[in-house]
C-alpha atoms as a PDB file:
ATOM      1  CA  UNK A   1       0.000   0.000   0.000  1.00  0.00           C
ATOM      2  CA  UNK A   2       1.491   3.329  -0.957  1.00  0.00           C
ATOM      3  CA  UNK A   3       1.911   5.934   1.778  1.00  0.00           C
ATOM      4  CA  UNK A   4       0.778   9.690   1.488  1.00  0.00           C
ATOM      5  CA  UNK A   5       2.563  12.137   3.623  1.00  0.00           C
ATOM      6  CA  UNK A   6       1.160  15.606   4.128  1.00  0.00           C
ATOM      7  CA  UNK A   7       4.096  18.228   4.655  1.00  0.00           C
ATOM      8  CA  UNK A   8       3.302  20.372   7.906  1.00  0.00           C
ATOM      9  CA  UNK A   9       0.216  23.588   6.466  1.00  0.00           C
ATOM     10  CA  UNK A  10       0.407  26.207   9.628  1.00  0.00           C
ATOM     11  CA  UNK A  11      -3.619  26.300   9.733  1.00  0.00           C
ATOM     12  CA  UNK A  12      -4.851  23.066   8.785  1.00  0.00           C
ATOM     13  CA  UNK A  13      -2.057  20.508   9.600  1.00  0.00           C
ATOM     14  CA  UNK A  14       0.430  22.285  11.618  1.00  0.00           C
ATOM     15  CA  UNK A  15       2.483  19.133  12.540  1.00  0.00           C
ATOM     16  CA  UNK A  16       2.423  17.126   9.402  1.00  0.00           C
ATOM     17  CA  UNK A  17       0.544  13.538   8.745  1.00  0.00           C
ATOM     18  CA  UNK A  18       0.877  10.223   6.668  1.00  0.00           C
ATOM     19  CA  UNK A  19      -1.489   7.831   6.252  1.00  0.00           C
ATOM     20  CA  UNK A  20      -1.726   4.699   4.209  1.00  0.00           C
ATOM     21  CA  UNK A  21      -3.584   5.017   0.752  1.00  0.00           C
ATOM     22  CA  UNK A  22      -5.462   2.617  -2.159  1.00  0.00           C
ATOM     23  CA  UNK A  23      -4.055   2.289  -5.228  1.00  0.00           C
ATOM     24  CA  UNK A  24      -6.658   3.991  -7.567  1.00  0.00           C
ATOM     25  CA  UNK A  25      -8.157   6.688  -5.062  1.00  0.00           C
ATOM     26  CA  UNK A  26      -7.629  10.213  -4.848  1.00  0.00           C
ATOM     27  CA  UNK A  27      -4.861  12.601  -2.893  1.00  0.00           C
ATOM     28  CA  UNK A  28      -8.311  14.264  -1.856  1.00  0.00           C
ATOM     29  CA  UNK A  29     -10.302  11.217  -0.587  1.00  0.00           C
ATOM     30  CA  UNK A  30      -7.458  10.225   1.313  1.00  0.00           C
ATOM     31  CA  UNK A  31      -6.990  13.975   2.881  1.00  0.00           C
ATOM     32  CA  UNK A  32     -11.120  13.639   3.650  1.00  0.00           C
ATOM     33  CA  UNK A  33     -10.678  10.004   5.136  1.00  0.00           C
ATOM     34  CA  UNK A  34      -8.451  11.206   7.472  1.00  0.00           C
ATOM     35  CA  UNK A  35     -10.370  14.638   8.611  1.00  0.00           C
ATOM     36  CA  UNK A  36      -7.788  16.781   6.730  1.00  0.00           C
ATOM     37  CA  UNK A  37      -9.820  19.439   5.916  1.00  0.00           C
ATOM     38  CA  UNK A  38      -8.522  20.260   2.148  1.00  0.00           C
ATOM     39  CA  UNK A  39     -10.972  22.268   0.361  1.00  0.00           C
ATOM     40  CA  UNK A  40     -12.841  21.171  -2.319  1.00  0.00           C
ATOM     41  CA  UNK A  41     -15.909  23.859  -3.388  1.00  0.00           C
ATOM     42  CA  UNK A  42     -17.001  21.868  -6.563  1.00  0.00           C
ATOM     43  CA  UNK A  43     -17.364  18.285  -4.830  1.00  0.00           C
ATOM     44  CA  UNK A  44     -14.737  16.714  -6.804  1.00  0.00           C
ATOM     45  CA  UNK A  45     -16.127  17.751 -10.509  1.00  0.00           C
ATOM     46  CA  UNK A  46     -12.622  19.618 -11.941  1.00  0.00           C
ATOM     47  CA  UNK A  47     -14.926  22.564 -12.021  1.00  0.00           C
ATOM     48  CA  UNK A  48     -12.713  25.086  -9.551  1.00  0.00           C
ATOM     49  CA  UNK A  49      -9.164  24.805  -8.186  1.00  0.00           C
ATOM     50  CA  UNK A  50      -9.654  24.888  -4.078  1.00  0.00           C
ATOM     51  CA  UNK A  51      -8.222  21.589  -3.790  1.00  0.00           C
ATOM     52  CA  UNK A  52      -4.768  22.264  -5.694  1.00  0.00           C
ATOM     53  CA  UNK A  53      -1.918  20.431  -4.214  1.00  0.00           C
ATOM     54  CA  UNK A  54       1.908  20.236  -4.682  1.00  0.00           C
ATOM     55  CA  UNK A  55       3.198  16.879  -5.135  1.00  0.00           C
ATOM     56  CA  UNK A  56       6.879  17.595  -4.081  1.00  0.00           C
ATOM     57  CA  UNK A  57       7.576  13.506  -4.219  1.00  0.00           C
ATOM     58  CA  UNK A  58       6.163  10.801  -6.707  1.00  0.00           C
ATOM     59  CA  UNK A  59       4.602  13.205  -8.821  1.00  0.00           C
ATOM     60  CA  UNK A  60       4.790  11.021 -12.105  1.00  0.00           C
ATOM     61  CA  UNK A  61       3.637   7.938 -10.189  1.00  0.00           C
ATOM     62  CA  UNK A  62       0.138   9.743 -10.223  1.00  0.00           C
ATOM     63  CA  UNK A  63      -2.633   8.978 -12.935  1.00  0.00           C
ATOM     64  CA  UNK A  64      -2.032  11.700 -16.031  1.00  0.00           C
ATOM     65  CA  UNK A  65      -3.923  15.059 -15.811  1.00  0.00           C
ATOM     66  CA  UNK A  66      -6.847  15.813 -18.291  1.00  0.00           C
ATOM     67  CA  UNK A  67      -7.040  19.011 -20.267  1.00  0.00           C
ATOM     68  CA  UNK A  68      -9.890  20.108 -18.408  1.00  0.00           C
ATOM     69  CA  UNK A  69      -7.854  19.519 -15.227  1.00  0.00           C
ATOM     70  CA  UNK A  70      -4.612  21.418 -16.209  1.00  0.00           C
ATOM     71  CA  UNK A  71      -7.409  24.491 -17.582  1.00  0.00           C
ATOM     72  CA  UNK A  72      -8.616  24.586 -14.031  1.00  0.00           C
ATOM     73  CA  UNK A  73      -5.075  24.647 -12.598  1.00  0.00           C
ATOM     74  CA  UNK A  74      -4.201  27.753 -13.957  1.00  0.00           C
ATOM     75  CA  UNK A  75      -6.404  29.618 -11.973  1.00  0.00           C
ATOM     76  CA  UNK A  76      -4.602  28.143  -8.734  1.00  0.00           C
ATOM     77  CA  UNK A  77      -3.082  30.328  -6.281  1.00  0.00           C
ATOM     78  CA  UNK A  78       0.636  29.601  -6.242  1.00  0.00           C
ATOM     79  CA  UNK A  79       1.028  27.146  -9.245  1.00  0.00           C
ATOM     80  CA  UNK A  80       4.067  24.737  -9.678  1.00  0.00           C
ATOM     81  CA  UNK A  81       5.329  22.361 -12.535  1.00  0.00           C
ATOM     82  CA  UNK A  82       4.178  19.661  -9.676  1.00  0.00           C
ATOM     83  CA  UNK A  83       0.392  21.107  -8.816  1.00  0.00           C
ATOM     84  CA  UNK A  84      -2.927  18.898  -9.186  1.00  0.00           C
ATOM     85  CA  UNK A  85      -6.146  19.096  -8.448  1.00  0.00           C
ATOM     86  CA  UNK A  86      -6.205  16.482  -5.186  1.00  0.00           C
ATOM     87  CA  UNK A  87      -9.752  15.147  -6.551  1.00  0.00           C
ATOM     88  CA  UNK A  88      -8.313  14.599  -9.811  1.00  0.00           C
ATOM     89  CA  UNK A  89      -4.604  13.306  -8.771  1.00  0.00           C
ATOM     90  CA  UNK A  90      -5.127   8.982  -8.495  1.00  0.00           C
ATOM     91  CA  UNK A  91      -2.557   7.346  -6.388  1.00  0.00           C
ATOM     92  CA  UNK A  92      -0.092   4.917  -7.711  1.00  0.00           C
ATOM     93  CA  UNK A  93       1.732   2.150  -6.543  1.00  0.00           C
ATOM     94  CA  UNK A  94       4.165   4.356  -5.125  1.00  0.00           C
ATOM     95  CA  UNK A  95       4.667   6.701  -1.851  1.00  0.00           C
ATOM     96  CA  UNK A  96       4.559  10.715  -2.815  1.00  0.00           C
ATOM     97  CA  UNK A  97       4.676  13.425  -0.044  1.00  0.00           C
ATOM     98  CA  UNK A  98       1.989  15.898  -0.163  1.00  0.00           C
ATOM     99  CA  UNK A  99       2.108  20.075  -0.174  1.00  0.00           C
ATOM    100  CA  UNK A 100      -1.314  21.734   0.377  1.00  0.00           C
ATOM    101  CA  UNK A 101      -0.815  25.229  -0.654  1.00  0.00           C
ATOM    102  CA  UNK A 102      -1.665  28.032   1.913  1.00  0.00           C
ATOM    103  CA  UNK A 103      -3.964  29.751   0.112  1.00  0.00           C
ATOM    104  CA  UNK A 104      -6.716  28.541  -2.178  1.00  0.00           C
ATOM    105  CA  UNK A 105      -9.119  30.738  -4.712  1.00  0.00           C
ATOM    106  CA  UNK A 106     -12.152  29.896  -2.706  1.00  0.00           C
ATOM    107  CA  UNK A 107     -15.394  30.386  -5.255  1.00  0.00           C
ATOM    108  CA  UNK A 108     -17.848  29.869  -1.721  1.00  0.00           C
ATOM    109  CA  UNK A 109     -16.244  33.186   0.180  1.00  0.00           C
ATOM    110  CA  UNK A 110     -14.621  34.790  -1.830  1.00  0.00           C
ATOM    111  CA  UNK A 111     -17.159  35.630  -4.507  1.00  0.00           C
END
């Protein structure tokens, strides 16, 4: 079973996590399994970018991206050559370590 590790967010994870994942699920359902609250304003549709992550570790182990999901990534906050959209990023076989952003474009509050 692969492993995810969430690097240390100052607000939502201040100390850091890892938790044991599925082959075939989501960075996001994993995050959610495990009460990390990760934001996700479009229930996991690749119709906003709340959920953007940094995959700093085992970033090409991950499922391929979609056009519609790289679209939707440009309008993250912070972008990288290693972002995803957790609902959208499927776990591999092997273990990748986890950056959650600290700020997200949140389409609930902020608009």
């Amino acid at each position: 079973m692969p492993k995810v590790l969430f690097l240390p967010h100052k607000i939502i994870l201040p100390q850091g996590a890892e938790f044991q994942a599925e082959e075939g699920e989501t960075i996001l359902t994993v995050a959610l399994r495990n009460h990390i609250k990760l934001e996700h304003a479009c229930e996991q549709s690749c119709a906003c970018s709340t959920c953007h992550c940094i995959v700093r570790k085992g970033f090409f182990s991950l499922s391929g991206w979609s056009e519609k999901e790289d679209d939707i990534l440009d309008k993250a906050w912070g972008l990288e050559s290693e972002s995803r959209l957790s609902c959208q990023a499927i776990i591999g076989k092997v273990d990748i370590e986890v950056e959650i952003p600290l700020y997200s474009l949140n389409y609930i509050t902020d608009h």
